[in-house]
C-alpha atoms as a PDB file:
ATOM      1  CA  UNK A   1      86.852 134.927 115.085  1.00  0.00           C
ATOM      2  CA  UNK A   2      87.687 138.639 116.476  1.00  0.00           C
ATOM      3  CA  UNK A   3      86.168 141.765 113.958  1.00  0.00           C
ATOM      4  CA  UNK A   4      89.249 143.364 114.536  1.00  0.00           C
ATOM      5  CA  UNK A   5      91.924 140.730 112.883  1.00  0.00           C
ATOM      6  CA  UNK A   6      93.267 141.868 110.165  1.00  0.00           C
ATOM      7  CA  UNK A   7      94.175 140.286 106.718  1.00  0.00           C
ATOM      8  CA  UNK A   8      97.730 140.259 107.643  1.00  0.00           C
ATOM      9  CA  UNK A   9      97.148 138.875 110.979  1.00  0.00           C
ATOM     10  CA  UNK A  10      94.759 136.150 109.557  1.00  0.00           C
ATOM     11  CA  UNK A  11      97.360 135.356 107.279  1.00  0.00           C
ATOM     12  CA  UNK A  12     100.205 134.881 110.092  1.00  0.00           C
ATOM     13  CA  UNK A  13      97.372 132.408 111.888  1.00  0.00           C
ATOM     14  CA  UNK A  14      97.160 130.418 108.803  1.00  0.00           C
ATOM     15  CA  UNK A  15     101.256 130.216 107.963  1.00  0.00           C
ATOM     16  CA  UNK A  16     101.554 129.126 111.694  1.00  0.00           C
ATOM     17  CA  UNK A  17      98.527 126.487 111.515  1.00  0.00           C
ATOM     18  CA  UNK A  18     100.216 125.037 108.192  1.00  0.00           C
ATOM     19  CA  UNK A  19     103.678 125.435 110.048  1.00  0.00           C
ATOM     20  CA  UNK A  20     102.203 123.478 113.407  1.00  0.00           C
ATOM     21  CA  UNK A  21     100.525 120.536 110.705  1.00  0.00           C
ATOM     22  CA  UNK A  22     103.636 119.773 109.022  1.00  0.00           C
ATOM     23  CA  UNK A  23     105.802 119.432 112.443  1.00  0.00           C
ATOM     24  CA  UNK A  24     103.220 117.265 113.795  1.00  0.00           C
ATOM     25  CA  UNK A  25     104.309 113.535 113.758  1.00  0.00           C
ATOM     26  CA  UNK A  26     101.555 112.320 111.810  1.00  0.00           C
ATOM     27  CA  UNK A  27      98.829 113.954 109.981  1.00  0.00           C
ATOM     28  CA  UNK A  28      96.248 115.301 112.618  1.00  0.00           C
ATOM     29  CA  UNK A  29      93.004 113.311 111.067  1.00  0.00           C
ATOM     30  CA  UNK A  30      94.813 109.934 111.817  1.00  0.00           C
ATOM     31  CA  UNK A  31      94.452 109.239 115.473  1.00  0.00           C
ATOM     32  CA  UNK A  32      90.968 110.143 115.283  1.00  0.00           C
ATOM     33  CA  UNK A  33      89.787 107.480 112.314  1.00  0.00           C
ATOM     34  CA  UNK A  34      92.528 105.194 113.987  1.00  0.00           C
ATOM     35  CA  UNK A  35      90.360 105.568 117.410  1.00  0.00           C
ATOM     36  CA  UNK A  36      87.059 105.114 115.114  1.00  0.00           C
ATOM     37  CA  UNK A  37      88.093 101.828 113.763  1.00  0.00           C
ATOM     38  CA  UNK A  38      89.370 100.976 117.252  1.00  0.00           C
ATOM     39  CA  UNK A  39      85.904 101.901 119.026  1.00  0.00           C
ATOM     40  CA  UNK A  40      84.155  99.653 116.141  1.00  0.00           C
ATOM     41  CA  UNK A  41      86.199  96.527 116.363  1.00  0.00           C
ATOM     42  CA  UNK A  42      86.621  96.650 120.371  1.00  0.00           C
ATOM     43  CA  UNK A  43      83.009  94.593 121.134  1.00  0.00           C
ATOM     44  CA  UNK A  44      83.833  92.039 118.729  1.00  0.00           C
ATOM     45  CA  UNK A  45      86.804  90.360 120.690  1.00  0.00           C
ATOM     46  CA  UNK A  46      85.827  88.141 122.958  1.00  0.00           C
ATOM     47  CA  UNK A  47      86.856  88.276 126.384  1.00  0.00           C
ATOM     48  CA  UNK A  48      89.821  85.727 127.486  1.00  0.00           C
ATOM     49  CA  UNK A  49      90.385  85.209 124.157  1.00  0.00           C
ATOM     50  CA  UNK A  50      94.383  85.097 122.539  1.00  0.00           C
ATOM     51  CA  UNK A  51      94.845  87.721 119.708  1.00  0.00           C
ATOM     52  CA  UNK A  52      97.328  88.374 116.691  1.00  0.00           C
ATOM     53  CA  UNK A  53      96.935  91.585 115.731  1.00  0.00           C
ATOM     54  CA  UNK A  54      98.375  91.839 112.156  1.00  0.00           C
ATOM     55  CA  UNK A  55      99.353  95.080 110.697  1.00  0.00           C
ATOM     56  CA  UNK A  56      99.245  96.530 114.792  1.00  0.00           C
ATOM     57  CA  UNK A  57     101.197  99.828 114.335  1.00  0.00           C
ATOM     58  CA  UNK A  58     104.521 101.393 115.870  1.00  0.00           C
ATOM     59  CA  UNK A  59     102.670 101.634 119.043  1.00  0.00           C
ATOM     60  CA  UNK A  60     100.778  98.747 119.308  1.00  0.00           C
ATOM     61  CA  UNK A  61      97.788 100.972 120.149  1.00  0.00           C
ATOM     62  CA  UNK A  62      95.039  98.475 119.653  1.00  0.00           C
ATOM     63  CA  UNK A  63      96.779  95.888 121.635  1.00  0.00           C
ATOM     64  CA  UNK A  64      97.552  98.328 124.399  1.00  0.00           C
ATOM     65  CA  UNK A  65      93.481  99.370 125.431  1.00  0.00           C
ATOM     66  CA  UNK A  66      92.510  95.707 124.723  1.00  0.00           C
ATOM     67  CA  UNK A  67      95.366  93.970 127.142  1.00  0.00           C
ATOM     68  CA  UNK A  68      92.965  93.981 130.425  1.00  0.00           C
ATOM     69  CA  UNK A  69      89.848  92.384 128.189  1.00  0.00           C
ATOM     70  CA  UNK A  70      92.219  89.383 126.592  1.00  0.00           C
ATOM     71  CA  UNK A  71      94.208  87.109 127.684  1.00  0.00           C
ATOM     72  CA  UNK A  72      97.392  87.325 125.248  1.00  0.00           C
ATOM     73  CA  UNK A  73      98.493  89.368 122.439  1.00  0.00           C
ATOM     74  CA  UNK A  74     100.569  89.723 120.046  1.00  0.00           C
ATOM     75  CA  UNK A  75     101.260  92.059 117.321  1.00  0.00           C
ATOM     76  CA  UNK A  76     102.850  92.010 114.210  1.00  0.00           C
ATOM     77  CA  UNK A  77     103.924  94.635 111.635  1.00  0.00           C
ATOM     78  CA  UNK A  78     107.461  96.357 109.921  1.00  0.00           C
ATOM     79  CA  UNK A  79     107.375  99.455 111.662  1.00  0.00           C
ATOM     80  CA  UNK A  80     106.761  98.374 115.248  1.00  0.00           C
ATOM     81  CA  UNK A  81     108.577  98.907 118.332  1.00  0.00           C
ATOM     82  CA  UNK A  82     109.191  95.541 119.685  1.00  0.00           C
ATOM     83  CA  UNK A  83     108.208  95.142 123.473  1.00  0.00           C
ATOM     84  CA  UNK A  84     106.917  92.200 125.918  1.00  0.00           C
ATOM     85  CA  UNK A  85     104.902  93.563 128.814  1.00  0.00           C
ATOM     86  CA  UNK A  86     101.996  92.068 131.074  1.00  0.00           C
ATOM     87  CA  UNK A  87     100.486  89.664 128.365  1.00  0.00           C
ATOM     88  CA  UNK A  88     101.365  91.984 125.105  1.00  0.00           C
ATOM     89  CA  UNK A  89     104.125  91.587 123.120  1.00  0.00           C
ATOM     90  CA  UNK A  90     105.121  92.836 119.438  1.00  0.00           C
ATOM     91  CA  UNK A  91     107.728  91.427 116.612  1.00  0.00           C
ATOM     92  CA  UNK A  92     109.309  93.596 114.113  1.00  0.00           C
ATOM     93  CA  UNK A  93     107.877  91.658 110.943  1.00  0.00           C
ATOM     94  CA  UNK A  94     107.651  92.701 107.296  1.00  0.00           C
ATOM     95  CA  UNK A  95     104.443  91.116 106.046  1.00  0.00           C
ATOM     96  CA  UNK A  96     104.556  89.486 102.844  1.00  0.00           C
ATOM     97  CA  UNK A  97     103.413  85.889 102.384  1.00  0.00           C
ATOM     98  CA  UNK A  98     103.964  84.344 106.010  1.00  0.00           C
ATOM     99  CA  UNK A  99     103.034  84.146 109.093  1.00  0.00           C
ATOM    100  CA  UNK A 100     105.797  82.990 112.112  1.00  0.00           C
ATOM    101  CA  UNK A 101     103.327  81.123 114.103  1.00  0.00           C
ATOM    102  CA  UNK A 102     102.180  77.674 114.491  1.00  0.00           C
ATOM    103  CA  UNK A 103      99.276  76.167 113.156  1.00  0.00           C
ATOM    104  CA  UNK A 104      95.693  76.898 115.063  1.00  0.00           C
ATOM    105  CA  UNK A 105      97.628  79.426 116.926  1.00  0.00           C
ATOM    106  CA  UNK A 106      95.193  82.160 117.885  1.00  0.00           C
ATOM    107  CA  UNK A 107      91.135  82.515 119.027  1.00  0.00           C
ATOM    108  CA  UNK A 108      91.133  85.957 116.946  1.00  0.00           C
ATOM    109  CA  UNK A 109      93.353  87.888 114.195  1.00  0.00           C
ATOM    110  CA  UNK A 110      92.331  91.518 113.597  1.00  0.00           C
ATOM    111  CA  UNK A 111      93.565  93.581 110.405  1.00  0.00           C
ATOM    112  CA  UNK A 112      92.886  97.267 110.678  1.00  0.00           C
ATOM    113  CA  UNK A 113      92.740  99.110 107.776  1.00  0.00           C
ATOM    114  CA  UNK A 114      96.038  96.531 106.924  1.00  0.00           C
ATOM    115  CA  UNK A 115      95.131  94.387 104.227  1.00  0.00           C
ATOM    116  CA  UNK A 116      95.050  96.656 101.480  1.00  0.00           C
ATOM    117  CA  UNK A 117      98.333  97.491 101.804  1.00  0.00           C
ATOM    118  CA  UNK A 118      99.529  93.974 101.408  1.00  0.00           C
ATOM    119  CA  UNK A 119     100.486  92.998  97.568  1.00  0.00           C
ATOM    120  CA  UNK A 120      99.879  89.271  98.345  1.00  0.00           C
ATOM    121  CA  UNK A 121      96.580  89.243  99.747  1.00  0.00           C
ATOM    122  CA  UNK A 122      95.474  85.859  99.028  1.00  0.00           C
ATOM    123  CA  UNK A 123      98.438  84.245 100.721  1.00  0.00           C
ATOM    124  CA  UNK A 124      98.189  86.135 103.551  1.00  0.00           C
ATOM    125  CA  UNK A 125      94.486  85.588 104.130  1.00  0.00           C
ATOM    126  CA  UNK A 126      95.160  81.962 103.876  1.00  0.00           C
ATOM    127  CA  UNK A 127      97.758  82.277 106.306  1.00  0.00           C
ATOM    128  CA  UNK A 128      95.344  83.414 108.499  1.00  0.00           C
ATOM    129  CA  UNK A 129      93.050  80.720 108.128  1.00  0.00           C
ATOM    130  CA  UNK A 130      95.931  78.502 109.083  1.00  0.00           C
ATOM    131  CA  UNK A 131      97.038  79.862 112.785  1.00  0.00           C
ATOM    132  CA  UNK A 132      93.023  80.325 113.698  1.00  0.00           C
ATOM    133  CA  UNK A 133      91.633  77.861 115.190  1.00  0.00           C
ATOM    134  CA  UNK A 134      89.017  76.357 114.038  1.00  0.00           C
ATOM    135  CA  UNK A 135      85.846  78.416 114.766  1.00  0.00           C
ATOM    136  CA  UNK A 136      87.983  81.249 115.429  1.00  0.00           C
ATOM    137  CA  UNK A 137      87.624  84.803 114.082  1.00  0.00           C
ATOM    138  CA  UNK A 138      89.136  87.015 111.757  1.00  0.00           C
ATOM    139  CA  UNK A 139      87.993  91.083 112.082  1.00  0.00           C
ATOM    140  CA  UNK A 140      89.142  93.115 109.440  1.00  0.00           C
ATOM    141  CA  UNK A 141      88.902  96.813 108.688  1.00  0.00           C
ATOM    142  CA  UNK A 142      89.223  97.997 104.527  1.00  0.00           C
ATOM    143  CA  UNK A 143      88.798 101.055 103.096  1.00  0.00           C
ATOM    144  CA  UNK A 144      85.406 101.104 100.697  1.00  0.00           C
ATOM    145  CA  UNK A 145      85.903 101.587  96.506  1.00  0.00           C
ATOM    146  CA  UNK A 146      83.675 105.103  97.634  1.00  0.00           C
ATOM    147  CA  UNK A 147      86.791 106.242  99.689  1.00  0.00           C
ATOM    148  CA  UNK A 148      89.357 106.769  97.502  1.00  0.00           C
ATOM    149  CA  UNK A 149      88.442 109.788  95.552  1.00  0.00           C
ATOM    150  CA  UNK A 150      88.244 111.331  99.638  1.00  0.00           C
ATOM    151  CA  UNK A 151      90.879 109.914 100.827  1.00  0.00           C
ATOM    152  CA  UNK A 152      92.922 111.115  98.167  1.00  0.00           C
ATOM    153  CA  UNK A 153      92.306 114.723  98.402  1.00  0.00           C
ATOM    154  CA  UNK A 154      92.289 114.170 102.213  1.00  0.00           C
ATOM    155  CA  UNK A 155      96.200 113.278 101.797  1.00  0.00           C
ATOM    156  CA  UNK A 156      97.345 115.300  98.680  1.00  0.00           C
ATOM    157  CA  UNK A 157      95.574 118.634  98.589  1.00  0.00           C
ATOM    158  CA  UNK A 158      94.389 119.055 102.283  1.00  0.00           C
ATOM    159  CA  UNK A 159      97.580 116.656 104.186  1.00  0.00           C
ATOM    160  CA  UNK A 160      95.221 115.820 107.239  1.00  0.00           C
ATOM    161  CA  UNK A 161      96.015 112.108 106.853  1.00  0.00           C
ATOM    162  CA  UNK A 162      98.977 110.523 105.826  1.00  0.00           C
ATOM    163  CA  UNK A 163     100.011 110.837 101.673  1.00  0.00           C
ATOM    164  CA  UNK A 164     102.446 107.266 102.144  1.00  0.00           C
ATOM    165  CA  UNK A 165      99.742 105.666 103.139  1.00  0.00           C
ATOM    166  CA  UNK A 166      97.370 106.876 100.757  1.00  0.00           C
ATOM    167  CA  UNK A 167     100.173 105.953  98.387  1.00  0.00           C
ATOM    168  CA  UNK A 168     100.603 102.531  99.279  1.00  0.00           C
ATOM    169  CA  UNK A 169      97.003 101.646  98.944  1.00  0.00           C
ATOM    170  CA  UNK A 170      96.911  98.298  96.455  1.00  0.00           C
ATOM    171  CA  UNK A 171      93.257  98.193  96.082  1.00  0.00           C
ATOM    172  CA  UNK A 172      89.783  99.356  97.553  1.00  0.00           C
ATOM    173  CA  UNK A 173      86.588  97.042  99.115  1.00  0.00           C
ATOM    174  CA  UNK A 174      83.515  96.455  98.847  1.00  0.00           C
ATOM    175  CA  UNK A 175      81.058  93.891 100.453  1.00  0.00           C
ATOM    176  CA  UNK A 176      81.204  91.657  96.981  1.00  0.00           C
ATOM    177  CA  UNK A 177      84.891  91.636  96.936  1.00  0.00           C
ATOM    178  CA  UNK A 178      85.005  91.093 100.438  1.00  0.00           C
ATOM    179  CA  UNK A 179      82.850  88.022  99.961  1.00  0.00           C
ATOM    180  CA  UNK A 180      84.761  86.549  97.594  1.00  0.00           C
ATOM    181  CA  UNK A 181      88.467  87.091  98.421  1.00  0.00           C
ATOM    182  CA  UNK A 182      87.756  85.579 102.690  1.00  0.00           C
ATOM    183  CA  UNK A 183      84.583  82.704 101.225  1.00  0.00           C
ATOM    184  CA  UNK A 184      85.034  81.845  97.701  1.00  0.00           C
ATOM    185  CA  UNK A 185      88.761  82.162  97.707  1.00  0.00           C
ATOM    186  CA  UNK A 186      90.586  81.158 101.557  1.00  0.00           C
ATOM    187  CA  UNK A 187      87.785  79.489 102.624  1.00  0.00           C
ATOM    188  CA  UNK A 188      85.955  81.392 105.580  1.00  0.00           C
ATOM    189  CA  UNK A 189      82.457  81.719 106.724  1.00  0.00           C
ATOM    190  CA  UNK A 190      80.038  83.079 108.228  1.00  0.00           C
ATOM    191  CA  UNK A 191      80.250  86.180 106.769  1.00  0.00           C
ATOM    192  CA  UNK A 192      79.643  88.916 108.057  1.00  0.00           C
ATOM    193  CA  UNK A 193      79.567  92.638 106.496  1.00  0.00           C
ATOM    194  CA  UNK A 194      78.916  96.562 107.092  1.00  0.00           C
ATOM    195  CA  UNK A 195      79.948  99.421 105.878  1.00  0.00           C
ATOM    196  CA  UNK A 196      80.516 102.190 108.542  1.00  0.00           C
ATOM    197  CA  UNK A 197      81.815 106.154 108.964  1.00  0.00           C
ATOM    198  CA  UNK A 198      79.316 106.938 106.252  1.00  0.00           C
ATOM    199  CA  UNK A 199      80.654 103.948 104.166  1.00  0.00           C
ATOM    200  CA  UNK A 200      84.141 105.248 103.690  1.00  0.00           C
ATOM    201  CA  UNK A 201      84.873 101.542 105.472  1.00  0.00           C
ATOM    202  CA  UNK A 202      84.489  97.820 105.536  1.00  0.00           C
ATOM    203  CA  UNK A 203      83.603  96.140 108.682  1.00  0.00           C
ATOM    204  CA  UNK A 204      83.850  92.960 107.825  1.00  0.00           C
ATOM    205  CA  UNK A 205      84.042  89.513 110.614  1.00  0.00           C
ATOM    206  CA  UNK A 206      84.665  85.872 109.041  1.00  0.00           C
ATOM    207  CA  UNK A 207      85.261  82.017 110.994  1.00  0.00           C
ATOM    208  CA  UNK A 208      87.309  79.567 110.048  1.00  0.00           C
ATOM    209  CA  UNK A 209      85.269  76.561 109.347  1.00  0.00           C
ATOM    210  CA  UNK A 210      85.195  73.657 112.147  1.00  0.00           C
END
């Protein structure tokens, strides 16, 4: 920083770096985790393979840099802008306890950073199980039961990610509840678990049984 700012003049670049955070459209610090969780899950779809991508944003952004490594996708959440283009397409869908699709349905479903937002998350993890086929492959991103003291003052003192969805958090992960709530409870196996981003998150990868 220039010697020769003064107090006052530090103080105007602060009110107009507060001013320019607020009248961005979403916190600043969420496109770049959103990109991190993106970057992590990205290797784990396999090629050709048809995706649902639950929870997928108003964007669709995973969907979007995935379409030329898949063969179809779709993407499901309440806020989305609903599209069909190429071999993407998104529906407008409040997620509860249902899923619109047919049985055996999909090769993969991904959840990032969704499913602790969800109030029912048992049915909606055993929905899951039913539009996989069998053998196929559920990727999920959660935050970790270390995050939420951060996370927290991330949102409500500092506002670099978003307070709503801080908010809306129902609960927080970690590899034992993970275990339990995708094997003991819906099912799943092959289990497999890290924690990542200096164990602020789950990475976690299950298959449906054959």
């Amino acid at each position: 920083m220039p010697s020769n700012l003064s107090f006052a003049d530090i103080k105007e670049l602060c009110k107009f770096s507060w001013i320019l955070m607020k009248n961005m459209s979403e916190p600043f610090l969420e496109p770049l985790l959103r990109q991190l969780r993106l970057r992590k899950i990205r290797p784990h779809v396999p090629k050709n393979s048809v995706i649902l991508d639950i929870g997928c944003g108003t964007n669709a952004t995973f969907l979007k840099a995935i379409s030329p490594h898949i063969k179809q996708g779709f993407g499901v959440d309440f806020k989305v802008k609903e599209f069909k283009f190429s071999n993407t397409q998104t529906k407008q869908l409040r997620l509860e306890n249902y899923l619109p699709f047919s049985n055996e349905s999909f090769q993969v479903v991904t959840m990032l950073a969704v499913l602790e937002h969800i109030e029912k998350e048992k049915e909606i993890l055993q929905e899951i199980y039913r539009v996989l086929i069998p053998g196929g492959k559920l990727i999920l991103t959660v935050p970790s039961v270390w995050s939420q003291p951060i996370l927290e003052f991330l949102a409500y003192k500092l506002k670099i990610v978003s307070e709503a969805e801080i908010r809306d958090h129902k609960r927080y992960y970690n590899r034992k509840k993970l275990r339990k709530v995708l094997v003991k409870d819906t099912n799943f196996q092959d289990f497999h678990h890290q924690y990542f981003q200096l164990w602020m998150n789950n990475f976690c990868t299950v298959k449906k049984r054959i």
